[in-house]
N, C-alpha and C. Protein backbone atom coordinates (compact mmCIF):
# COMPACT_ATOMS: atom_id res chain seq x y z
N UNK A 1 -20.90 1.45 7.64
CA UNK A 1 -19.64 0.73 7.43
C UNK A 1 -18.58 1.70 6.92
N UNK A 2 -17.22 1.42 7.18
CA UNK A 2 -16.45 2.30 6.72
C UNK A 2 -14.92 1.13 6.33
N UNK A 3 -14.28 1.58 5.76
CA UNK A 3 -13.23 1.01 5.22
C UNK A 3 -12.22 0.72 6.35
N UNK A 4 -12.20 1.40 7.32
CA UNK A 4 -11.73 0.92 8.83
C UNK A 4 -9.90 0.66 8.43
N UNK A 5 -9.32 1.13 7.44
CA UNK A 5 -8.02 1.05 7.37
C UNK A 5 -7.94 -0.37 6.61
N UNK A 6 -8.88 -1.44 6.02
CA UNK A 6 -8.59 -2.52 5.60
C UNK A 6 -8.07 -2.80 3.86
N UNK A 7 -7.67 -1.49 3.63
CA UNK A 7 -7.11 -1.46 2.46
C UNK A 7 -5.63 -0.86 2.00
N UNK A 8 -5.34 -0.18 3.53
CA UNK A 8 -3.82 0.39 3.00
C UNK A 8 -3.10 -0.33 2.65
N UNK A 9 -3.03 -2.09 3.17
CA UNK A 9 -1.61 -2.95 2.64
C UNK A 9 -1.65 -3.23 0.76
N UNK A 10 -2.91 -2.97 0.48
CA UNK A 10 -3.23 -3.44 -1.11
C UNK A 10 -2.46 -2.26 -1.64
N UNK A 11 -2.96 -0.73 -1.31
CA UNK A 11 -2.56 0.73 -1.91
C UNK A 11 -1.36 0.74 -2.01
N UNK A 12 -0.74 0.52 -0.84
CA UNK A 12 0.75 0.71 -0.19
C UNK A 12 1.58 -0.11 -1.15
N UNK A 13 1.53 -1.48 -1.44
CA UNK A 13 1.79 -2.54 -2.12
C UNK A 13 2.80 -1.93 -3.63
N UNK A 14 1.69 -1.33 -4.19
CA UNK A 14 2.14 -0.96 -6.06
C UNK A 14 3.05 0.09 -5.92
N UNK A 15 3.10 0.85 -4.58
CA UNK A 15 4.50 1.92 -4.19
C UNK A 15 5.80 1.45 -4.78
N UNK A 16 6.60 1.96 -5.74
CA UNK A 16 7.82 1.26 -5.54
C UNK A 16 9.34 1.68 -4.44
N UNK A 17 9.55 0.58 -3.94
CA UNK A 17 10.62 1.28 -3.05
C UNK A 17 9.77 1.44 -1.43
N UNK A 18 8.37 0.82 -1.73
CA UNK A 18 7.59 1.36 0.11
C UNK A 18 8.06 -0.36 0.46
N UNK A 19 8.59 0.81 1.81
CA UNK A 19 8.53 -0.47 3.11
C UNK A 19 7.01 -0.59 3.63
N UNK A 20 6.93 -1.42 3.96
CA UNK A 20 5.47 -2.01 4.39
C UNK A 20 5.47 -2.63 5.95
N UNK A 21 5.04 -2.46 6.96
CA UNK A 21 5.40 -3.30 8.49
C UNK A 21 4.18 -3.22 9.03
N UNK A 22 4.31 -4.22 9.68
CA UNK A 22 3.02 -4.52 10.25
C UNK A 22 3.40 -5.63 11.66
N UNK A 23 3.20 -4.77 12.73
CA UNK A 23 3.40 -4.87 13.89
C UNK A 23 2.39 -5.64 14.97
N UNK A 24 2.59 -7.03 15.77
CA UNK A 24 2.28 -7.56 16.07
C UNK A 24 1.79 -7.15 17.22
N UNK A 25 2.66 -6.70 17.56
CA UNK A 25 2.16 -6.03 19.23
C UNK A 25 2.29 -4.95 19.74
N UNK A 26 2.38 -4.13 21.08
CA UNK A 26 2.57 -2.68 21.69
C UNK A 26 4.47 -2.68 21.05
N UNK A 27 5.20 -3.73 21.37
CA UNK A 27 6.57 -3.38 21.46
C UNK A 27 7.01 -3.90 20.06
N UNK A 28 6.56 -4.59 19.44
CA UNK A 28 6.97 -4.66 18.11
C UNK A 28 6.24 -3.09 16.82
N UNK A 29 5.34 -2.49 17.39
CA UNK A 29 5.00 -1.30 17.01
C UNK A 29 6.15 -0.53 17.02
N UNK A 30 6.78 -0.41 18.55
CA UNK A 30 7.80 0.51 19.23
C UNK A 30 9.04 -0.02 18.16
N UNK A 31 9.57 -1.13 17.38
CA UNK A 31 10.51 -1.62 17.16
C UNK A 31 10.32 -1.40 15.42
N UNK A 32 9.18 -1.76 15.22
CA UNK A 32 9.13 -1.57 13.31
C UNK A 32 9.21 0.39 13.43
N UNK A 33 8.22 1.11 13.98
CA UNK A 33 8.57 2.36 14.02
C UNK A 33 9.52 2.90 13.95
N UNK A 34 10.79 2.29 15.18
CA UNK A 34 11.75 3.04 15.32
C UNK A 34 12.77 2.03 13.35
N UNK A 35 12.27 1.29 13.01
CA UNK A 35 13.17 1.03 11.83
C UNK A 35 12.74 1.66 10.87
N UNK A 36 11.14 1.99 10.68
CA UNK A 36 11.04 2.47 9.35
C UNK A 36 11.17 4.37 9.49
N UNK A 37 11.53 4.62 11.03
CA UNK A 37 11.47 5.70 10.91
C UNK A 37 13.31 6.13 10.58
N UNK A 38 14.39 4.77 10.63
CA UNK A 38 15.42 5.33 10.34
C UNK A 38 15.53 4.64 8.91
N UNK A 39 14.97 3.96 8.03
CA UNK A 39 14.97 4.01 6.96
C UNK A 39 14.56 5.19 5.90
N UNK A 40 15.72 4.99 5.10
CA UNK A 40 15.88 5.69 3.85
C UNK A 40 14.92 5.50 3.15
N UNK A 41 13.83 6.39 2.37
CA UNK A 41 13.16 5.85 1.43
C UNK A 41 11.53 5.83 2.52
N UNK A 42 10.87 5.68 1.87
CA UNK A 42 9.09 5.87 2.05
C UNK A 42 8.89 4.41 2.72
N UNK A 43 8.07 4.73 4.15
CA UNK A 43 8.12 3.48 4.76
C UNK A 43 6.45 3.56 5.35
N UNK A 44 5.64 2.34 5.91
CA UNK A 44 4.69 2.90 6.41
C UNK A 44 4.42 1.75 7.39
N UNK A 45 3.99 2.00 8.71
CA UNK A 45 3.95 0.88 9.69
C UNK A 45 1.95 0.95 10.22
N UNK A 46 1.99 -0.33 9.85
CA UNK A 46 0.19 -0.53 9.74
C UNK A 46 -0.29 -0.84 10.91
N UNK A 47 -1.20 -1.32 11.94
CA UNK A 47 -1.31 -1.40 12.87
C UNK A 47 -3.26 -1.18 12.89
N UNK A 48 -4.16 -1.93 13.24
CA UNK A 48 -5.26 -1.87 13.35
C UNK A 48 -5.65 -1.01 14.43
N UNK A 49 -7.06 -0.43 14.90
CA UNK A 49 -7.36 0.00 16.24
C UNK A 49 -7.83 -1.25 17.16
N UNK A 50 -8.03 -0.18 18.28
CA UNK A 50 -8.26 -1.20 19.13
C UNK A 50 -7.27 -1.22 20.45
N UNK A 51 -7.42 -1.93 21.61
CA UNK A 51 -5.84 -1.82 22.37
C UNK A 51 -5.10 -3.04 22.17
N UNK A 52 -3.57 -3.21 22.27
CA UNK A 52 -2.78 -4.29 22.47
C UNK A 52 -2.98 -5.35 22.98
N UNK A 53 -2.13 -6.29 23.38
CA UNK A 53 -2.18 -7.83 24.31
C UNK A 53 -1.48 -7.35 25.31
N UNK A 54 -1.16 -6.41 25.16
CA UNK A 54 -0.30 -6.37 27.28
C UNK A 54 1.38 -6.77 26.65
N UNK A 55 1.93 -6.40 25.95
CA UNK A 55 3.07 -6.85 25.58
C UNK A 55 4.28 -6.11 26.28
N UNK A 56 5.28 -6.37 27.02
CA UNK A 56 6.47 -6.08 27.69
C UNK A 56 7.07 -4.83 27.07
N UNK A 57 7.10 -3.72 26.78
CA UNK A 57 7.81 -2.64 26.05
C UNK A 57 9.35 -2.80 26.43
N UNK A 58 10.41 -2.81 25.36
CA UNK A 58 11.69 -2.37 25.72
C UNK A 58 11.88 -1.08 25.71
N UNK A 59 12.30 -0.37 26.48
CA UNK A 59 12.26 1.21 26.30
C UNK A 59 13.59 1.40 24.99
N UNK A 60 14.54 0.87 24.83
CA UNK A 60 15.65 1.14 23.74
C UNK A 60 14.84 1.36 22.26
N UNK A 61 15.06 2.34 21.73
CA UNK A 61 14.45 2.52 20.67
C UNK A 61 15.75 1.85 19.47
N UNK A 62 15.36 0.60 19.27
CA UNK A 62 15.96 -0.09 18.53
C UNK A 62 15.48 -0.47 17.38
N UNK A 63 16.33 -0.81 16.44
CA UNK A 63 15.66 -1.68 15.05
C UNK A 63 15.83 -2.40 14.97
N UNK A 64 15.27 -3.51 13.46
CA UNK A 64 15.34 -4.79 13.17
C UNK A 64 15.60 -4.45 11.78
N UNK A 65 16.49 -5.93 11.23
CA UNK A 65 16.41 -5.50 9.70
C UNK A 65 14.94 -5.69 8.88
N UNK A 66 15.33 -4.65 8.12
CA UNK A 66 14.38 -4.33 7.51
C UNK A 66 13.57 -5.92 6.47
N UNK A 67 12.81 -6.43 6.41
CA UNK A 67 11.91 -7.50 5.57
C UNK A 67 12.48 -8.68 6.31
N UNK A 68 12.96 -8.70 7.67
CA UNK A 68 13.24 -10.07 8.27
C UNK A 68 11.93 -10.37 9.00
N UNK A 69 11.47 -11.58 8.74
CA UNK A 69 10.64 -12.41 9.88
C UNK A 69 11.07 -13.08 11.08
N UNK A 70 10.21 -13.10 12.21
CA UNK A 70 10.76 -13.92 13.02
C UNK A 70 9.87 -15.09 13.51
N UNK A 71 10.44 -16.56 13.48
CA UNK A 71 9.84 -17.25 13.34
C UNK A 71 9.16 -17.86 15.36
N UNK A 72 7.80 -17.87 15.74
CA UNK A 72 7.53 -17.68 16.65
C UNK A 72 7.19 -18.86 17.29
N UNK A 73 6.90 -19.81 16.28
CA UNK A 73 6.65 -21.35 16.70
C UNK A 73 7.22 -22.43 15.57
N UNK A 74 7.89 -23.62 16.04
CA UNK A 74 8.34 -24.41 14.93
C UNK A 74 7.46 -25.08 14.90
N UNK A 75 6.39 -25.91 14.03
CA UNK A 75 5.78 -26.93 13.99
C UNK A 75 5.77 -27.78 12.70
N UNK A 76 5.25 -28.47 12.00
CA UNK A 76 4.79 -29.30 10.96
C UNK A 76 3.72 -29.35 10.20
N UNK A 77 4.15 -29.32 8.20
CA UNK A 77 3.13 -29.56 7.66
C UNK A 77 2.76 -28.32 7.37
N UNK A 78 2.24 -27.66 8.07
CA UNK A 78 1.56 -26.13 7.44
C UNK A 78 2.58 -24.97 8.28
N UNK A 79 2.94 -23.42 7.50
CA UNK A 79 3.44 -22.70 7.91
C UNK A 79 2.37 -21.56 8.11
N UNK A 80 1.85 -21.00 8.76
CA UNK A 80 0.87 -20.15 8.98
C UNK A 80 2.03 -18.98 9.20
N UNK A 81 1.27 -17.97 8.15
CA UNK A 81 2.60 -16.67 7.81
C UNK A 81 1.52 -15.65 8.95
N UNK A 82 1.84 -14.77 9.67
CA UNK A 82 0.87 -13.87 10.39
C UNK A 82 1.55 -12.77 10.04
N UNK A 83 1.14 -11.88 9.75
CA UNK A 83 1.08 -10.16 9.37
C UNK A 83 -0.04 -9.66 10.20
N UNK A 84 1.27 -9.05 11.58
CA UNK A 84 0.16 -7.78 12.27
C UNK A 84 -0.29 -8.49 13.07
N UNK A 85 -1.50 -7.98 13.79
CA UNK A 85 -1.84 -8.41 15.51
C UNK A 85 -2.83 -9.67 15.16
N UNK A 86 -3.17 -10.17 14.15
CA UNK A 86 -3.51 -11.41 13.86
C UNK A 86 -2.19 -12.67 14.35
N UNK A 87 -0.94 -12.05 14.86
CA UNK A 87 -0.11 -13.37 15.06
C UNK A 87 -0.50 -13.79 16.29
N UNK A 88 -1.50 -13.40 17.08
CA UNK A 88 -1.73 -14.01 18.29
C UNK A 88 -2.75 -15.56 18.61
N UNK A 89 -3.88 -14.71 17.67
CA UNK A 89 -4.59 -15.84 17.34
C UNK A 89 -4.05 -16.90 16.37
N UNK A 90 -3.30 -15.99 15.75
CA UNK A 90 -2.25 -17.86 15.02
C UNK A 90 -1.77 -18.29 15.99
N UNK A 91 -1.06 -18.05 16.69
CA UNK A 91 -0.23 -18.67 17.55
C UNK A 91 -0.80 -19.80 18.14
N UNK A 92 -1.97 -19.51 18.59
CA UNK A 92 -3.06 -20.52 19.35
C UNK A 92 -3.55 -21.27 18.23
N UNK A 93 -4.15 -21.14 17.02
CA UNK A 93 -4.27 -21.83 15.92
C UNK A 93 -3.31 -23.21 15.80
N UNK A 94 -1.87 -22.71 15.53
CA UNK A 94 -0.83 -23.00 15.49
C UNK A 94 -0.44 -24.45 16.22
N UNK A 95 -0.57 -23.96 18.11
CA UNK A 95 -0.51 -24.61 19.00
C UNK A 95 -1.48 -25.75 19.09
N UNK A 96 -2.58 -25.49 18.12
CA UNK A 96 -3.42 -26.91 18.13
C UNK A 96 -3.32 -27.65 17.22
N UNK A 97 -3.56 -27.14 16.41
CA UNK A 97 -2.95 -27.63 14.77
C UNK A 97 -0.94 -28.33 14.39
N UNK A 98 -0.31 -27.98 15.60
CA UNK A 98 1.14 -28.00 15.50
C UNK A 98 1.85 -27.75 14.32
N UNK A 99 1.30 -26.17 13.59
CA UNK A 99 2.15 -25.83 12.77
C UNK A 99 2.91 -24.70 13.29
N UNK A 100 3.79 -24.61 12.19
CA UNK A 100 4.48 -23.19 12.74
C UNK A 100 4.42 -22.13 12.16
N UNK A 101 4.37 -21.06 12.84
CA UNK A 101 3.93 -19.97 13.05
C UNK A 101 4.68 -18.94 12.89
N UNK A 102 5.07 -18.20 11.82
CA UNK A 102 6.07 -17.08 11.92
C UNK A 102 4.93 -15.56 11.79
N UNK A 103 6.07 -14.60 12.85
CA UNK A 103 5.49 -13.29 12.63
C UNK A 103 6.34 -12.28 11.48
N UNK A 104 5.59 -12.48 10.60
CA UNK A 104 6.24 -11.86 9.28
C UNK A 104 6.54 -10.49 8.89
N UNK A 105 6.14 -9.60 9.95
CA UNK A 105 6.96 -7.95 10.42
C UNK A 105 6.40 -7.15 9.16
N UNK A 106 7.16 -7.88 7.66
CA UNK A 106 7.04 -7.16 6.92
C UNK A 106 6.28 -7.47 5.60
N UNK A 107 5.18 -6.43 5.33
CA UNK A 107 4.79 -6.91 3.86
C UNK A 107 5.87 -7.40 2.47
N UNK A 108 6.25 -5.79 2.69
CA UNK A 108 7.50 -5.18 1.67
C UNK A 108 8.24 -4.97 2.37
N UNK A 109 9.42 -5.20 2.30
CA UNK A 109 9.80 -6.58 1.32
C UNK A 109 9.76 -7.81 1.81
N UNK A 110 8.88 -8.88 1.53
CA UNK A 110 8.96 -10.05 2.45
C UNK A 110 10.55 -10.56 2.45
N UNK A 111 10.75 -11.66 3.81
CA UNK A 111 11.45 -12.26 4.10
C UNK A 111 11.76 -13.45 2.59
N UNK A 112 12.11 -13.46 2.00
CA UNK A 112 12.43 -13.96 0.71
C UNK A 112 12.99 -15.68 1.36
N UNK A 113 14.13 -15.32 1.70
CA UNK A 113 15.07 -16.87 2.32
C UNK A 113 14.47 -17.49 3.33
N UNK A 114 13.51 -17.12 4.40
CA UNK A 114 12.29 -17.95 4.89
C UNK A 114 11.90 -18.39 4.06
N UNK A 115 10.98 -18.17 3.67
CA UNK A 115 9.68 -18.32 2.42
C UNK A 115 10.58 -19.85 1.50
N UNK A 116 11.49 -19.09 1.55
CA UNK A 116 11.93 -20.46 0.45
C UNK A 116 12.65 -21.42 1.73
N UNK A 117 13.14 -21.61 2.64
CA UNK A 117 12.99 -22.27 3.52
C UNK A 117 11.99 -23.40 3.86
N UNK A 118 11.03 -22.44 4.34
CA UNK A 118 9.54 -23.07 4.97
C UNK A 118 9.23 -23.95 3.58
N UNK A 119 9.27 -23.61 2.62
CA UNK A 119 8.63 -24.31 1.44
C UNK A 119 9.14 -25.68 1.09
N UNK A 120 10.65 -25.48 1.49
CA UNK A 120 11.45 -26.75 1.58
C UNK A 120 10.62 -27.77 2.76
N UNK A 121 10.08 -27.32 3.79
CA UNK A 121 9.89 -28.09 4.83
C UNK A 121 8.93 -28.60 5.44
N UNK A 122 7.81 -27.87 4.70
CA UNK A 122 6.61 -27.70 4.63
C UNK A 122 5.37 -27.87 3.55
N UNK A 123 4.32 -28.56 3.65
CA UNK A 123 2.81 -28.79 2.48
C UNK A 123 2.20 -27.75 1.96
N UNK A 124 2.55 -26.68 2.92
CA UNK A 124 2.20 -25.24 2.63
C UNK A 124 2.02 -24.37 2.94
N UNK A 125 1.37 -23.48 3.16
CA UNK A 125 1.52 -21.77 3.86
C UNK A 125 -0.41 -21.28 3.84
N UNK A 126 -0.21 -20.79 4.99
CA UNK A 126 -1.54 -20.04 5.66
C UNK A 126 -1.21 -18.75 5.94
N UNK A 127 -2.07 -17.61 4.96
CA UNK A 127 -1.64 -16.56 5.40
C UNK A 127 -2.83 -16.01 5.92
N UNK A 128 -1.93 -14.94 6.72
CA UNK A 128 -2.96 -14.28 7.95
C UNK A 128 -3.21 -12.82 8.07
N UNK A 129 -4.30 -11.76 7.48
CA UNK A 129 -3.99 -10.87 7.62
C UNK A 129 -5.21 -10.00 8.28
N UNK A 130 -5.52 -8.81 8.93
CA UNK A 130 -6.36 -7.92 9.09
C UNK A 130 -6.52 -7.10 7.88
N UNK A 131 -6.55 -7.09 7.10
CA UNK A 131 -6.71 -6.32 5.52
C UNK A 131 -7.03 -7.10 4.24
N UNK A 132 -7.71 -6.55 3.52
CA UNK A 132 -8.54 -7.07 2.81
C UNK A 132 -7.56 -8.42 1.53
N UNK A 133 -7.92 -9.52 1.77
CA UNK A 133 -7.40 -10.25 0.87
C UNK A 133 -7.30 -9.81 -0.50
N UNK A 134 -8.05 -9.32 -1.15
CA UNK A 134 -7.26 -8.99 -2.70
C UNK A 134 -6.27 -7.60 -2.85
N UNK A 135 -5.07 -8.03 -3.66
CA UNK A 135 -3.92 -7.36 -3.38
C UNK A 135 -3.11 -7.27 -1.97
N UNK A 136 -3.46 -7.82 -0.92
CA UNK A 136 -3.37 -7.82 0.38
C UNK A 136 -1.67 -8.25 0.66
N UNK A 137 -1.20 -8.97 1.95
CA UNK A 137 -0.21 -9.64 2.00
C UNK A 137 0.03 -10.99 1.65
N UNK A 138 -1.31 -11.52 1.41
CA UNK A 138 -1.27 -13.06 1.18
C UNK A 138 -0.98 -13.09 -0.48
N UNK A 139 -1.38 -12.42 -1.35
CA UNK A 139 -1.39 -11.47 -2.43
C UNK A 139 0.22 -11.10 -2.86
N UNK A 140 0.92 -10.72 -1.72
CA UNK A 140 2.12 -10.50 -1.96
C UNK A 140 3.02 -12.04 -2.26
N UNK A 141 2.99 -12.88 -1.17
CA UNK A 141 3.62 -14.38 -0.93
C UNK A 141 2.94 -15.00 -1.79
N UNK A 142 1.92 -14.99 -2.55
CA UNK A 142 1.49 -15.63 -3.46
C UNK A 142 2.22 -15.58 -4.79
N UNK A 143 2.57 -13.96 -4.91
CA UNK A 143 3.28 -13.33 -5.70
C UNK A 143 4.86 -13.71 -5.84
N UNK A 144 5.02 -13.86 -4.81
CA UNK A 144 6.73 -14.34 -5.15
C UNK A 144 6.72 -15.53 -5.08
N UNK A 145 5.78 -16.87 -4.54
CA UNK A 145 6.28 -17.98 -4.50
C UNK A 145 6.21 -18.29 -5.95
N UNK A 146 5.10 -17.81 -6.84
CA UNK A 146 4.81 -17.94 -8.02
C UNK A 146 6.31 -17.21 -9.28
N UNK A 147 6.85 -16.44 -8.76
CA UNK A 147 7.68 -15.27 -9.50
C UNK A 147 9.11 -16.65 -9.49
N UNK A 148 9.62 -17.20 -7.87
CA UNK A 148 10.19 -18.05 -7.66
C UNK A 148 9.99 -19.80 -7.99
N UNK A 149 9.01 -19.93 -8.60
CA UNK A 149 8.66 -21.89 -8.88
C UNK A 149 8.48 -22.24 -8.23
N UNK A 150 8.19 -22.01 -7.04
CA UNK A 150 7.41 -22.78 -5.54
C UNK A 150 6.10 -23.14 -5.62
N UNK A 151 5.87 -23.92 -5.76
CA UNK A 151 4.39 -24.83 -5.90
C UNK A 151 3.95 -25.49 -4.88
N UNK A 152 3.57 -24.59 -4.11
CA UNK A 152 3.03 -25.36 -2.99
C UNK A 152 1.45 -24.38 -2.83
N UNK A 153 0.54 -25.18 -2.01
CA UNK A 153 -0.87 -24.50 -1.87
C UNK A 153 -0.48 -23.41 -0.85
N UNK A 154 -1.37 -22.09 -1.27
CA UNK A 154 -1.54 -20.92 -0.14
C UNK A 154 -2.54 -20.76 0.06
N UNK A 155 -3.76 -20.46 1.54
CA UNK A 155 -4.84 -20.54 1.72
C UNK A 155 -4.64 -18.95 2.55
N UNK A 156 -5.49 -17.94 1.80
CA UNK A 156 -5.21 -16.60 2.14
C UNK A 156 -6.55 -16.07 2.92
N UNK A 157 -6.04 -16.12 4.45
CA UNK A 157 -6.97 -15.37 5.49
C UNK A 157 -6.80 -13.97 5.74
N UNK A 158 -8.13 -13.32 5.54
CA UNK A 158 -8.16 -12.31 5.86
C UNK A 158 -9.98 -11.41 5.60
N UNK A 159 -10.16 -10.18 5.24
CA UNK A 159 -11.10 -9.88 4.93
C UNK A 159 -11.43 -9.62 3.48
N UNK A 160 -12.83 -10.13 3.37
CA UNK A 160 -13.28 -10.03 2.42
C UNK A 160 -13.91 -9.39 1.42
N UNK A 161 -13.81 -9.59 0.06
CA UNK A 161 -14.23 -8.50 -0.85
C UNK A 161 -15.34 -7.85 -0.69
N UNK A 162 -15.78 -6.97 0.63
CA UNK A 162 -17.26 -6.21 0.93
C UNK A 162 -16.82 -5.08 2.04
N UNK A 163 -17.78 -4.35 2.41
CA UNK A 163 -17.21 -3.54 3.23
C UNK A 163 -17.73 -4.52 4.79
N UNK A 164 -17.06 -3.59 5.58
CA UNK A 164 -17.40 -4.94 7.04
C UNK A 164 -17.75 -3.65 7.90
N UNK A 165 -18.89 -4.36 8.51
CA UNK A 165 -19.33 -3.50 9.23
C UNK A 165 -18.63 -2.63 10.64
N UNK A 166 -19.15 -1.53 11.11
CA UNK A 166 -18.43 -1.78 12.74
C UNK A 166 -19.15 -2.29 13.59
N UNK A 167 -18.24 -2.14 14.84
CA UNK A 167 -18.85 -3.05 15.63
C UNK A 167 -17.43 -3.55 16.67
N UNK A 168 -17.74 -4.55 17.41
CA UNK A 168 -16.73 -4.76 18.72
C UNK A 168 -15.22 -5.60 17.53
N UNK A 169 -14.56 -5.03 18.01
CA UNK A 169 -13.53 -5.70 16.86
C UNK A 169 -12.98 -7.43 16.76
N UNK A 170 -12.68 -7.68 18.47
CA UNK A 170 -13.18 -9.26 18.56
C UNK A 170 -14.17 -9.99 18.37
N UNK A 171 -15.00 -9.74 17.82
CA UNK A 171 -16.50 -9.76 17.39
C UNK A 171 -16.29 -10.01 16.11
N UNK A 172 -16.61 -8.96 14.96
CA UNK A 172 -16.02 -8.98 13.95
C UNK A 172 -14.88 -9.85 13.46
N UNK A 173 -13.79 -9.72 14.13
CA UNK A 173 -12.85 -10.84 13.66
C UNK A 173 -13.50 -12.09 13.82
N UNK A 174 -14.17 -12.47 14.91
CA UNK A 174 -14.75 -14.00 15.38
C UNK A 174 -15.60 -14.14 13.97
N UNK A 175 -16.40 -13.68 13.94
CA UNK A 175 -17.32 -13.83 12.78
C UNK A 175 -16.53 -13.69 11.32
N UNK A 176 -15.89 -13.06 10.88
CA UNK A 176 -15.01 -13.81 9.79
C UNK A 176 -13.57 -14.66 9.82
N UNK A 177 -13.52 -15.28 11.09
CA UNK A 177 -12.84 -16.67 10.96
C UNK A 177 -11.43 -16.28 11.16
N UNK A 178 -11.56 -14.77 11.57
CA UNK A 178 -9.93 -14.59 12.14
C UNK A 178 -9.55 -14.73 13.72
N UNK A 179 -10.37 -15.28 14.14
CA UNK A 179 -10.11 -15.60 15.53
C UNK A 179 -9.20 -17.06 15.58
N UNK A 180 -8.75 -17.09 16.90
CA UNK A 180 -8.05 -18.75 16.74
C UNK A 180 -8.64 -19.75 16.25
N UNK A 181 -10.00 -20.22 16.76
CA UNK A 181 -11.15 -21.16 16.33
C UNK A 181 -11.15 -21.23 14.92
N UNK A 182 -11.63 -19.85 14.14
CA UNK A 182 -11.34 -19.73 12.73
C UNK A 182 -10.61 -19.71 11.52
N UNK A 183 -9.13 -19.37 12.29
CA UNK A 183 -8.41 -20.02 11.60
C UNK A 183 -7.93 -21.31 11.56
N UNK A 184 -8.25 -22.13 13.09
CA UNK A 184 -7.96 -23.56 12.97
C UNK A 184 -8.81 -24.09 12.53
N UNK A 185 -10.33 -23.76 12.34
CA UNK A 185 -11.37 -24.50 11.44
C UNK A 185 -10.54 -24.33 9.60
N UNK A 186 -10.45 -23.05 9.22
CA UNK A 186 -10.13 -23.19 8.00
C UNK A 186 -8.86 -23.92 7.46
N UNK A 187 -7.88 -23.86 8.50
CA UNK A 187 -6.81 -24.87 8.21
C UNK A 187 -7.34 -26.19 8.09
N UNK A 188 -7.93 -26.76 9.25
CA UNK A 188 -8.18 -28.13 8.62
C UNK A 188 -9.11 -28.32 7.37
N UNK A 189 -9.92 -27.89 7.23
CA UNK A 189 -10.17 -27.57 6.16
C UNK A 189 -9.80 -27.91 5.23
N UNK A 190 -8.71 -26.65 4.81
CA UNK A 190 -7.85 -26.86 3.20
C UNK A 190 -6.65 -28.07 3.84
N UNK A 191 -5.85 -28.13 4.73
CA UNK A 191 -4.90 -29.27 4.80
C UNK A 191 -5.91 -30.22 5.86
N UNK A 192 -6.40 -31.25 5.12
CA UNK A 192 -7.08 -32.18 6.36
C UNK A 192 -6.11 -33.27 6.89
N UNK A 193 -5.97 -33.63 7.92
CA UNK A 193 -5.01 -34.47 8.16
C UNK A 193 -4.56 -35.96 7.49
């Protein structure tokens, strides 16, 4: 077993001043890169192995602002936050469950005015990550809804306090519940209808 990269978002985290990104796909890689590579200041763009979903590349090497989310599905009741190439299998989660689904780009600095948005509109928040839940990104939104008086439940997906073996990586994810199936089992779950 090896640590397989499932700890840089925790390390990265206590940085002060680190941008944090975490890229959903081949062209959102191409798009957080080209921002944190024109940002000022210590930036780091996370990205698991493995290959992509086949995603459309824009060749313009463009940016986005920096800690904006973009929200990828509207639905109800639960907001499932996705950080990184886990927003796919939310998406499908999402689509059965009819919540909505944002791809949250950035650890640091989260999208702040979402967050308090969704909370207005929503029972609660599902977070989604490829990196180890303690100190993680769910860790982070836990952190500010709490810093902000937002009281609503957060149910934080991701990996767990052990090392994880290797092995086929859709595999692995299936078996700890980050696949679509797994995260729509654990949603109903904690929000039952």
């Amino acid at each position: 077993a090896t640590h397989a990269g499932n700890y840089d978002i925790a390390y990265l985290r206590c940085i002060p001043n680190m941008v944090i990104a975490t890229p959903s796909d081949e062209n959102e890689t191409r798009l957080l890169l080209t921002t944190c590579y024109q940002h000022v200041g210590p930036s780091a763009v996370r990205y698991p192995r493995g290959a992509g979903v086949g995603a459309t590349i824009d060749p313009a090497l463009t940016s986005v602002p920096v800690g904006q989310a973009v929200v990828r599905r509207e639905g109800k009741r639960v907001a499932i936050l996705a950080f990184g190439t886990l927003l796919h299998p939310a998406l499908a989660a999402g689509e059965a469950l009819d919540a909505t689904v944002v791809d949250m780009r950035f650890v640091k600095p989260l999208d702040e005015a979402l967050l308090q948005q969704l909370a207005s509109t929503h029972d609660g928040f599902v977070t989604v990550e490829e990196g180890s839940i303690m100190a993680g990104a769910g860790s982070a939104v836990t952190e500010y809804l709490n810093a902000a008086g937002v009281l609503k439940p957060v149910l934080q997906l991701g990996l767990p306090d052990r090392y994880i073996d290797h092995g086929d990586q859709s595999r692995l994810l299936a078996d700890l519940g980050l696949d679509a199936a797994g995260i729509e089992q654990s949603v109903c779950k904690r929000f039952p209808v």
